[in-house]
Protein backbone atom coordinates (compact mmCIF):
# COMPACT_ATOMS: atom_id res chain seq x y z
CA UNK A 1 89.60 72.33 113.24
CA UNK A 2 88.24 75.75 115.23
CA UNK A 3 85.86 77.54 113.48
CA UNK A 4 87.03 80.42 111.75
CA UNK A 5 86.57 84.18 113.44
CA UNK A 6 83.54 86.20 112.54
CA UNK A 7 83.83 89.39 110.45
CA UNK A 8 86.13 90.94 107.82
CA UNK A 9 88.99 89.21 109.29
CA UNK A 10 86.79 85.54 108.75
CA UNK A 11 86.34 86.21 105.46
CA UNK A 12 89.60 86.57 104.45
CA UNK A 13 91.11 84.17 105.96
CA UNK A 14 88.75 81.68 104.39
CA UNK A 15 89.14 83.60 101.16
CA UNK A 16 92.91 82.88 101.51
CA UNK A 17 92.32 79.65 102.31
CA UNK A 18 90.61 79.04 99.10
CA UNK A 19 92.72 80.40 97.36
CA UNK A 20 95.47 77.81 98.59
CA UNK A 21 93.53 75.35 97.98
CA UNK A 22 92.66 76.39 94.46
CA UNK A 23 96.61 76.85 94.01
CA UNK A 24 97.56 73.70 95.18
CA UNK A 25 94.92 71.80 92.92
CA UNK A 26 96.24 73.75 89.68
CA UNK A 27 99.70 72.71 90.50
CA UNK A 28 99.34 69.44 91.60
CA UNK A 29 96.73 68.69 88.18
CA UNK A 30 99.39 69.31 85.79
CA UNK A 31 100.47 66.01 86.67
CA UNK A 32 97.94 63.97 85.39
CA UNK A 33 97.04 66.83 82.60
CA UNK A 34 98.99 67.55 79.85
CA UNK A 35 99.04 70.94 78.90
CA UNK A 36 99.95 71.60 75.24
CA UNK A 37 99.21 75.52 75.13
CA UNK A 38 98.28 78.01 77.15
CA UNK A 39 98.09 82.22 76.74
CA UNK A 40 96.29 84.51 79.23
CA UNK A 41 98.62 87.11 78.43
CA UNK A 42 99.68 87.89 82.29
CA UNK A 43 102.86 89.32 81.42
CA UNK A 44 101.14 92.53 79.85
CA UNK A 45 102.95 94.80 77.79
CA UNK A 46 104.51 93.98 74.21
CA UNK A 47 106.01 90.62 75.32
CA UNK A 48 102.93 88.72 73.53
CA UNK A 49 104.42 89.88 69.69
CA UNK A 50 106.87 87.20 70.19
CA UNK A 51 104.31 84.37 70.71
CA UNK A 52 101.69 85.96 68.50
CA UNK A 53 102.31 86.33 65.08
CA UNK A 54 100.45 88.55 62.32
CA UNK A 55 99.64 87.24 59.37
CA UNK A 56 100.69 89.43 55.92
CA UNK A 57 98.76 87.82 53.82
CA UNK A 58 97.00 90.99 52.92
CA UNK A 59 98.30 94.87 53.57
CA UNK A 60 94.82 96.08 55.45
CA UNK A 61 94.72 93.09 58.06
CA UNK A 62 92.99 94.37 60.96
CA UNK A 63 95.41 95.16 63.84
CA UNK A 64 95.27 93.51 67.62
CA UNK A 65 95.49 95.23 70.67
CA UNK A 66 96.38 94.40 74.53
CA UNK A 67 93.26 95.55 76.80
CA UNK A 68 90.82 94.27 79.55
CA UNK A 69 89.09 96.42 77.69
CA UNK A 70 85.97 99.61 79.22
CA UNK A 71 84.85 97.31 82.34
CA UNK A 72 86.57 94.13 83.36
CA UNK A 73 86.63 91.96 86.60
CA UNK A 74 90.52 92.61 86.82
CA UNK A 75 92.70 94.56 84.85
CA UNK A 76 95.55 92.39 84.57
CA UNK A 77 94.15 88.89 84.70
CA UNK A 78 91.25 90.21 81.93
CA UNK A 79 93.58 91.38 79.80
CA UNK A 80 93.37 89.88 76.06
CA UNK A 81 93.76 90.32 72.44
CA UNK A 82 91.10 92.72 70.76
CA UNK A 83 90.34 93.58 67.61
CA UNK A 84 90.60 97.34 67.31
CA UNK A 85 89.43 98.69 63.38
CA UNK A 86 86.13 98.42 62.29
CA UNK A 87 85.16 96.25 59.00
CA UNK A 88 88.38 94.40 58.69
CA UNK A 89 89.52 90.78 58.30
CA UNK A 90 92.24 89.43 61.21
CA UNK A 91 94.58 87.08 61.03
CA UNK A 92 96.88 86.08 64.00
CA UNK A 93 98.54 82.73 65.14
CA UNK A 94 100.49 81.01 67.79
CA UNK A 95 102.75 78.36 67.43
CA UNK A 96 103.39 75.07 69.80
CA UNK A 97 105.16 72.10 70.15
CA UNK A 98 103.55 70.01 68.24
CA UNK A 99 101.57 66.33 69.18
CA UNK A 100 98.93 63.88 68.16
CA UNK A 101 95.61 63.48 70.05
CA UNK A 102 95.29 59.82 68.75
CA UNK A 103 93.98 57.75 71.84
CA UNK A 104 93.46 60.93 73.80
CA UNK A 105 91.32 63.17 74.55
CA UNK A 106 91.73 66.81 73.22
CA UNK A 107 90.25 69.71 75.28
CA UNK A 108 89.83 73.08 73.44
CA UNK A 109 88.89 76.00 75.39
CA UNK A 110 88.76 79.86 75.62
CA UNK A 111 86.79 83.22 76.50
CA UNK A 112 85.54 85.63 74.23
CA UNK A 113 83.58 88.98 74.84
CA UNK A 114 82.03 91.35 72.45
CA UNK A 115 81.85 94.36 74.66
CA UNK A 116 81.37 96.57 71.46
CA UNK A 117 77.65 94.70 71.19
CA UNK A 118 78.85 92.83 68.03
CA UNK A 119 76.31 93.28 65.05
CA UNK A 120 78.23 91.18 62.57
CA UNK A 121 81.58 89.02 63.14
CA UNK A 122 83.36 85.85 64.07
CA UNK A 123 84.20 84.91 67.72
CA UNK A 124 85.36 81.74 66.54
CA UNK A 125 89.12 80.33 66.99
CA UNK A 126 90.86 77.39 64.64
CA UNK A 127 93.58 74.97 65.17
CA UNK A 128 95.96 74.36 62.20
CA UNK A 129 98.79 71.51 61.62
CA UNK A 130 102.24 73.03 62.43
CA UNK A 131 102.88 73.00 58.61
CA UNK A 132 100.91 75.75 58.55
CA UNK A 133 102.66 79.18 57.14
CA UNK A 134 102.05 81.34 59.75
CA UNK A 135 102.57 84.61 57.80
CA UNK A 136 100.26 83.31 54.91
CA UNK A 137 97.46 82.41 57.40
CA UNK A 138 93.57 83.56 55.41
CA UNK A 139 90.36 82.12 55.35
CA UNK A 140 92.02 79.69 52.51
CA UNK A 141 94.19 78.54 55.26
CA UNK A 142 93.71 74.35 55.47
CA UNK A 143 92.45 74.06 59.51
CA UNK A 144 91.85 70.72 61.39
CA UNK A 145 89.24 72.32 64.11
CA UNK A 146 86.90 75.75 63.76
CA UNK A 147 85.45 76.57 66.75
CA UNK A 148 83.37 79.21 68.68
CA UNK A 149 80.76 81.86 68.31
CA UNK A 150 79.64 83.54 65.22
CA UNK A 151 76.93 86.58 64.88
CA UNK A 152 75.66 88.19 62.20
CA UNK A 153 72.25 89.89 62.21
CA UNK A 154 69.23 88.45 63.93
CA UNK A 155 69.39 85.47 62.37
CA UNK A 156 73.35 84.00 62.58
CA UNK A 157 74.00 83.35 66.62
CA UNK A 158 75.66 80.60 66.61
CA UNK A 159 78.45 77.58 67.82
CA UNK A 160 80.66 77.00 64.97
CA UNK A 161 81.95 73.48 65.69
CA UNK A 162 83.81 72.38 62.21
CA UNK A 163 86.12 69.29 61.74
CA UNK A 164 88.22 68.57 58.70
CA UNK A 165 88.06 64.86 57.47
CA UNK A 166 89.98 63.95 54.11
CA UNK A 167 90.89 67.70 53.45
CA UNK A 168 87.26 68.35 53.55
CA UNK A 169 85.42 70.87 56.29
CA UNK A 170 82.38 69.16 57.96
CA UNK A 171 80.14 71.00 59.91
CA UNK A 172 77.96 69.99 62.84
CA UNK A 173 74.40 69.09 62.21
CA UNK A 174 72.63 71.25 65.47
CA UNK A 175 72.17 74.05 66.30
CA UNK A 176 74.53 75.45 69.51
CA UNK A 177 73.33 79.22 69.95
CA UNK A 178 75.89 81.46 71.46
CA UNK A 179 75.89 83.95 73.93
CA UNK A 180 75.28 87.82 73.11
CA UNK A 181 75.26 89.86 75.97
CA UNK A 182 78.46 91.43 75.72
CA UNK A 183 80.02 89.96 78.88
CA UNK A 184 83.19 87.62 78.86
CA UNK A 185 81.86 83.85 78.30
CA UNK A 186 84.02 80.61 78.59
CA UNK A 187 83.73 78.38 75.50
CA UNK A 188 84.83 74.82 75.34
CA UNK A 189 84.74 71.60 72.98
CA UNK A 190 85.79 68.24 74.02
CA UNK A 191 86.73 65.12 71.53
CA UNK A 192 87.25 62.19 72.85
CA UNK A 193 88.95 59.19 71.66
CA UNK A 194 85.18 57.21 71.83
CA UNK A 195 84.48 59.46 68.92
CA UNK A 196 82.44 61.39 70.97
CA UNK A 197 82.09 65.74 71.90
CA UNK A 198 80.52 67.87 74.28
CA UNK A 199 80.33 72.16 74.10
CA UNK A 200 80.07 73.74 77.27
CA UNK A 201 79.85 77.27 77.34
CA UNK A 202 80.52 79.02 81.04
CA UNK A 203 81.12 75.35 81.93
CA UNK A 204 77.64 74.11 81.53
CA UNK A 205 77.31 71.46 78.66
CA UNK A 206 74.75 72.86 75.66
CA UNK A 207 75.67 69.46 73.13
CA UNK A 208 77.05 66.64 73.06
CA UNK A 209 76.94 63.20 70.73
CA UNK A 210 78.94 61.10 68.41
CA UNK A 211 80.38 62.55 65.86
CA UNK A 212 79.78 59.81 63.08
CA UNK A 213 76.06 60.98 63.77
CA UNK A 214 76.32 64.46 63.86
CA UNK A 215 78.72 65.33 61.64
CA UNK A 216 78.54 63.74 58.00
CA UNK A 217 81.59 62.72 57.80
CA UNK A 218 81.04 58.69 56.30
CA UNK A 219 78.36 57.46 54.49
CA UNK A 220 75.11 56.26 56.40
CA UNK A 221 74.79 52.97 57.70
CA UNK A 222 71.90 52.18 56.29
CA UNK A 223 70.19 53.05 52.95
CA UNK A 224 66.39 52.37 51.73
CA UNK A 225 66.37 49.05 49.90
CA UNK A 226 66.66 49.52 46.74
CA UNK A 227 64.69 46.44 45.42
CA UNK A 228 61.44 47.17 47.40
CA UNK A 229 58.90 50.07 46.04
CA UNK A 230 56.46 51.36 47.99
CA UNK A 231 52.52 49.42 47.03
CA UNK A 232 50.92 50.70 44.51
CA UNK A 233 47.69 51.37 46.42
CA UNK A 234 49.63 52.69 49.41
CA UNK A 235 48.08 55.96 50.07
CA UNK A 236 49.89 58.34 52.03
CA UNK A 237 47.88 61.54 51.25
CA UNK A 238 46.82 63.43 54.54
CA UNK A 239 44.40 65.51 52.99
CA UNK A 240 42.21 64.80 49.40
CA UNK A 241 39.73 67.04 47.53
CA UNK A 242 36.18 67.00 48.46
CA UNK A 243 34.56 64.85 46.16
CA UNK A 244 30.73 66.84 47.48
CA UNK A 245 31.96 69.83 46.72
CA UNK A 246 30.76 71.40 44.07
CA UNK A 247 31.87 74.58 42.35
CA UNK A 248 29.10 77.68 42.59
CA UNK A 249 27.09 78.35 39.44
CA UNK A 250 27.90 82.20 39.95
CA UNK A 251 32.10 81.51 40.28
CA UNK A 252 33.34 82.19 37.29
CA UNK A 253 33.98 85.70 36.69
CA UNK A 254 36.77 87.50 34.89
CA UNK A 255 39.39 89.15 36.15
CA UNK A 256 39.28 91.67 34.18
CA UNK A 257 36.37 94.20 32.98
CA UNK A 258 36.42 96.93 30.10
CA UNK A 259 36.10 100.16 31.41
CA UNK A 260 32.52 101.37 29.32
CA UNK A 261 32.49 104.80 31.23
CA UNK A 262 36.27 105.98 30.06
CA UNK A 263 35.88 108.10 26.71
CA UNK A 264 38.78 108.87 23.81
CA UNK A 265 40.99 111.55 24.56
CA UNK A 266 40.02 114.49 22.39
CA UNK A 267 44.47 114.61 21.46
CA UNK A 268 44.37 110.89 20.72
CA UNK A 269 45.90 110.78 17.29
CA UNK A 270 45.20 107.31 16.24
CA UNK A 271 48.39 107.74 13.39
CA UNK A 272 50.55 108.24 16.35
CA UNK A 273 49.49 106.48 19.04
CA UNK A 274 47.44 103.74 17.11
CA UNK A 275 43.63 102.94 17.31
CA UNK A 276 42.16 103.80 21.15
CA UNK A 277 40.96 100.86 23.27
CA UNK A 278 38.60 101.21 26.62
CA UNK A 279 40.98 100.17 29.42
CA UNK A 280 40.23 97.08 31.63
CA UNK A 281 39.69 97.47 35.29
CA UNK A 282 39.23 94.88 38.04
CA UNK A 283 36.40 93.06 38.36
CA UNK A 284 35.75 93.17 42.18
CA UNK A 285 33.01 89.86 41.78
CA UNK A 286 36.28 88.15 40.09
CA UNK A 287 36.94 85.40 43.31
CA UNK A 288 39.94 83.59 40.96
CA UNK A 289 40.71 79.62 40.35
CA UNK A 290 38.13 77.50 42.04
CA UNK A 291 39.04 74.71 44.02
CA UNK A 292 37.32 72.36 46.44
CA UNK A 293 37.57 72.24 49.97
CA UNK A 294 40.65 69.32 51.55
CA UNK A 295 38.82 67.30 53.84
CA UNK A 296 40.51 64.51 55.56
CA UNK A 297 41.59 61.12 53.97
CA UNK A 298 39.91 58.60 55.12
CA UNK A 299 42.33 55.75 53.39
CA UNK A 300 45.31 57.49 54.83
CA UNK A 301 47.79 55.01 55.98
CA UNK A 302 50.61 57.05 57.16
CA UNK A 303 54.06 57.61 55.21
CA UNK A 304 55.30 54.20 54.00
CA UNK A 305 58.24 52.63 56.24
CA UNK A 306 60.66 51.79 53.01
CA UNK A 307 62.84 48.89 54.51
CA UNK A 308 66.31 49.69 55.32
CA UNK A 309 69.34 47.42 54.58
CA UNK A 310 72.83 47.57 55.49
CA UNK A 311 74.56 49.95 52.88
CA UNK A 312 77.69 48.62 51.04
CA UNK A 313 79.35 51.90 50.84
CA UNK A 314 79.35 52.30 54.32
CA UNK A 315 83.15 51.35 55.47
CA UNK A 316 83.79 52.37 59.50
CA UNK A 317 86.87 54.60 60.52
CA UNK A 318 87.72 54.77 64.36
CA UNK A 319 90.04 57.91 63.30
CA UNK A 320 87.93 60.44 62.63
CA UNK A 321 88.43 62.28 66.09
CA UNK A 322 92.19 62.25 65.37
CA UNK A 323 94.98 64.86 64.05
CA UNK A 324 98.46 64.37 63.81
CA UNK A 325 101.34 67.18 64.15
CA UNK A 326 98.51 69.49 65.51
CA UNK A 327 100.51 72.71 66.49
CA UNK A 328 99.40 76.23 65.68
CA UNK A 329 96.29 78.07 67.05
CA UNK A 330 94.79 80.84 65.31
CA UNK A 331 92.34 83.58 65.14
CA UNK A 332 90.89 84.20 60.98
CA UNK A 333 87.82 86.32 61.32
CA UNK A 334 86.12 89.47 59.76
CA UNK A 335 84.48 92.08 61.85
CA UNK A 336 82.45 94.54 61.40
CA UNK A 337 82.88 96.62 64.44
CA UNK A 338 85.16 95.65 66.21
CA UNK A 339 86.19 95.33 70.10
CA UNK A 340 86.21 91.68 70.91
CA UNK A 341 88.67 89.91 73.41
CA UNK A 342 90.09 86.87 72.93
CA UNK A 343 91.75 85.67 76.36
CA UNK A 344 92.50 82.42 78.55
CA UNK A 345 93.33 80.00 75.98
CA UNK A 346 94.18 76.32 76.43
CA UNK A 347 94.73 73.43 75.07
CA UNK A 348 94.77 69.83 77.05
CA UNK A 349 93.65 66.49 76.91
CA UNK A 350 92.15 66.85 80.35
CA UNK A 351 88.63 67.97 80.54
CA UNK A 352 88.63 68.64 84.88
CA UNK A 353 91.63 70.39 84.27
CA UNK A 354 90.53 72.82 81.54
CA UNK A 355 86.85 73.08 83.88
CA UNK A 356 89.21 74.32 86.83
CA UNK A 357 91.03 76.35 84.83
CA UNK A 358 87.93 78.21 83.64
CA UNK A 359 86.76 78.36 86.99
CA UNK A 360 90.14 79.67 88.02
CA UNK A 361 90.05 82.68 85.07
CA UNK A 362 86.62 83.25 83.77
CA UNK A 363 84.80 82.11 86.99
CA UNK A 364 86.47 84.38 89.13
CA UNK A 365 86.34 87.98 87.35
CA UNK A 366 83.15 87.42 85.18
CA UNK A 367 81.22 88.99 89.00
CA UNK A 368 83.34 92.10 89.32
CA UNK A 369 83.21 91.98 85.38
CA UNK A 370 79.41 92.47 84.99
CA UNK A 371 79.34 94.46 88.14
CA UNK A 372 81.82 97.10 86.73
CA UNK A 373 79.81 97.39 83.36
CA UNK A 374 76.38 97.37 85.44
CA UNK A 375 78.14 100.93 87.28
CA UNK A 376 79.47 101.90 83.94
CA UNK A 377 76.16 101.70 82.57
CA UNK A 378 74.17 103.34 85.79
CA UNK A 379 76.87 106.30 85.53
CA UNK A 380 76.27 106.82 81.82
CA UNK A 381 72.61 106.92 82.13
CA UNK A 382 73.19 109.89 85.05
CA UNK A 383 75.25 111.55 82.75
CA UNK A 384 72.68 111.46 79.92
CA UNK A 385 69.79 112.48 82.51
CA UNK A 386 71.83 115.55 83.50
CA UNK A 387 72.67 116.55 79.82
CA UNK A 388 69.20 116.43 79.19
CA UNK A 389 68.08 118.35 82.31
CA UNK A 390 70.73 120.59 80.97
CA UNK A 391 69.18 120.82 77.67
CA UNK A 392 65.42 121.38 78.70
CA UNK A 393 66.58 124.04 81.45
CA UNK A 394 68.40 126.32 79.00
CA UNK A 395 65.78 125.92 76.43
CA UNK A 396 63.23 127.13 79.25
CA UNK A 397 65.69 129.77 80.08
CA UNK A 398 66.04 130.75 76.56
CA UNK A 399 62.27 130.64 76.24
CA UNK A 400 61.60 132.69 79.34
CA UNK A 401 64.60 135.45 78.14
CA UNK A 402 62.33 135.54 75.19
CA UNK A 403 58.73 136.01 76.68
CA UNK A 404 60.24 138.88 78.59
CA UNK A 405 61.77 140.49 75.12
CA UNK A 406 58.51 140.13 73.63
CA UNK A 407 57.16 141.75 76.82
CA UNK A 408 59.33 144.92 76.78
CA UNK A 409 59.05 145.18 73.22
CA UNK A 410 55.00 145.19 73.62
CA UNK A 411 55.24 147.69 75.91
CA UNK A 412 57.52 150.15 74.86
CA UNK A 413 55.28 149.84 71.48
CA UNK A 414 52.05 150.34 73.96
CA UNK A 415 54.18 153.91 75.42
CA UNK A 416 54.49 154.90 72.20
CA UNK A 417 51.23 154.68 71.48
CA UNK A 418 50.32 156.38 74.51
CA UNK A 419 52.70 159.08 73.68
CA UNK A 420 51.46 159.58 70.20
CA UNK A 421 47.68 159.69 71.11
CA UNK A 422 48.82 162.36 74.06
């Protein structure tokens, strides 16, 4: 093949080219990959209300909007649902054919920003069983799968990952921490019929392991035996009292001393106010409870190793990835201020696939994205400079109009001195 011209023209024709060849991949992949939902809201306007619907569970849901929102890497392809009234629960769902992920595996994946700088609120999506009713849908609402981002403070910054097992929620044992720099970022989970997950967020894996492990959904495997006890003279104390050390013959003070210099109010009225006491101060030699010094134990044999045997209770279940008639997707959060964008969802039970189709939507605007806010940003910042250059000049110029006041006003008072003492 000849190599491609230098120049503006070069690049877009291998820019095209890519393109092509990014097409070609996302059509052909469908044909190995099952898609059973995806929503990036391309066809803009009000069409989404008939694939979306509101919950009514309660009068003052929040309300959803249509927006790419202040800076976006496109604003069509970046366009997404976002929460638009401060310090309100949402509720919102989408309904699909429905199907089993038994023997498959079951790719969940979608983008979420929190342009507003979220202080407190959920990021987090949750897949329900087509039973669900749709116009009921609240944070009572039975789910099989909670997923995604939740912030709240400086301490909450976190991957929800949440599975339901027996009608009971069961949530991951690690710590995933979240992104929180208000740009759009790609968020994915990934069962497997193995019983095993991975989270990648932007497409980079942050956790993975088996969920019997990580998630308590049976009883252990093993238990401490029951019928062995740990030796009497085992010692496992780190650190003991120092049997050389001796308490000081000066230590024990009290804590308290009667106050010999205060004298009896001359209106004390002893019928009133019953007999008069010296107060107590506090004794500044009082150094409270002795105790001797820790030194190391020398007989210190480490924490005991209690045997382990097999535990009876323990029964295995190669089903706890599974869910049957999954078929409704959903977004049940509270926020309190609002402006997040929910976008590019998808569901599949092929994990390339959903990895190009990140690359495909998230991968390709989240440049222009942060370069837009990075402008927006740069732009705001002149603004504020020349407001405040604003602000110092006419308070100089208000300053100087005063000075020369003053000044007339001095002399016209020094004339009529003058005049006066002529």
């Amino acid at each position: 093949m000849a190599a491609a011209p230098r120049g503006g023209s070069g690049s877009a024709w291998a820019f095209g080219a890519l393109r092509l060849l990014l097409l070609l991949v996302t059509t052909l992949r469908p044909a190995c990959a099952t898609v059973y939902f995806q929503e990036q809201f391309l066809d803009g306007g009000s069409n989404w209300h008939k694939r979306w619907m509101n919950s009514e569970h309660k009068p003052d849901l929040g309300k959803f909007k249509l927006t790419a929102g202040k800076f976006y890497g496109d604003p069509v392809r970046d366009k997404g649902l976002q929460t638009s009234e401060n310090s309100k629960f949402y509720a919102i769902s989408s309904r699909f054919k429905p199907f089993s992920n038994k023997g498959k595996t079951l790719v969940i994946q979608y983008t979420v920003k929190h342009e507003q700088k979220i202080d407190c609120g959920g990021g987090y999506i949750k897949i329900f069983s087509s039973n669900l009713d749709q116009k009921n849908l609240s944070a009572d609402s039975q789910y099989y799968i909670m997923f995604g981002p939740d912030i709240c403070g400086s301490e909450t910054k976190k991957v929800h990952v949440i599975l339901n097992y027996k009608n009971k929620p069961h949530p991951i044992k690690k710590l995933i921490r979240c992104k929180v720099d208000g740009y759009t970022h790609l968020y994915t989970l990934i069962i497997k019929p193995d019983q095993t997950y991975k989270v990648k967020i932007d497409n980079e894996m942050v956790a993975s392991g088996n969920l019997e492990d990580d998630l308590d959904f049976l009883q252990p495997r093993k238990i401490n035996d029951p019928r062995v006890k740990k030796p009497i003279d085992w010692d496992d104390r780190v650190q003991i009292d120092d049997p050389n050390d001796v308490k000081p013959a000066d230590w024990d003070e009290p804590e308290y001393l009667i106050d010999t210099s205060a004298q009896k109010p001359e209106d004390w009225d002893d019928s009133v106010k019953g007999e008069w006491h010296r107060p107590t101060v506090k004794n500044p030699l009082y150094r409270g409870e002795w105790k001797p010094r820790k030194i190391n134990n020398p007989n210190y044999r480490g924490v005991w190793p209690h045997p382990q045997i097999d535990n009876p209770n323990y029964s295995p279940d190669f089903s706890i990835y599974s869910y049957e008639n999954i078929g409704i997707i959903g977004l049940d959060i509270w926020q309190v201020r609002a402006g997040t964008i929910f976008d590019n969802f998808l569901i599949t039970d092929d994990e390339e696939y959903a990895e190009d189709f990140g690359d495909e939507t998230w991968g390709e605007t989240k440049g222009p994205e942060k370069e837009m806010s990075i402008k927006q940003n740069e732009e705001e910042q002149q603004r504020e400079r020349a407001t405040e250059e604003k602000y110092f000049q006419e308070k100089i110029k208000k300053k100087k109009l005063e000075r020369e006041k003053e000044h007339r006003r001095e002399k016209s008072v020094r004339k009529a001195m003058k005049k006066e003492e002529l």
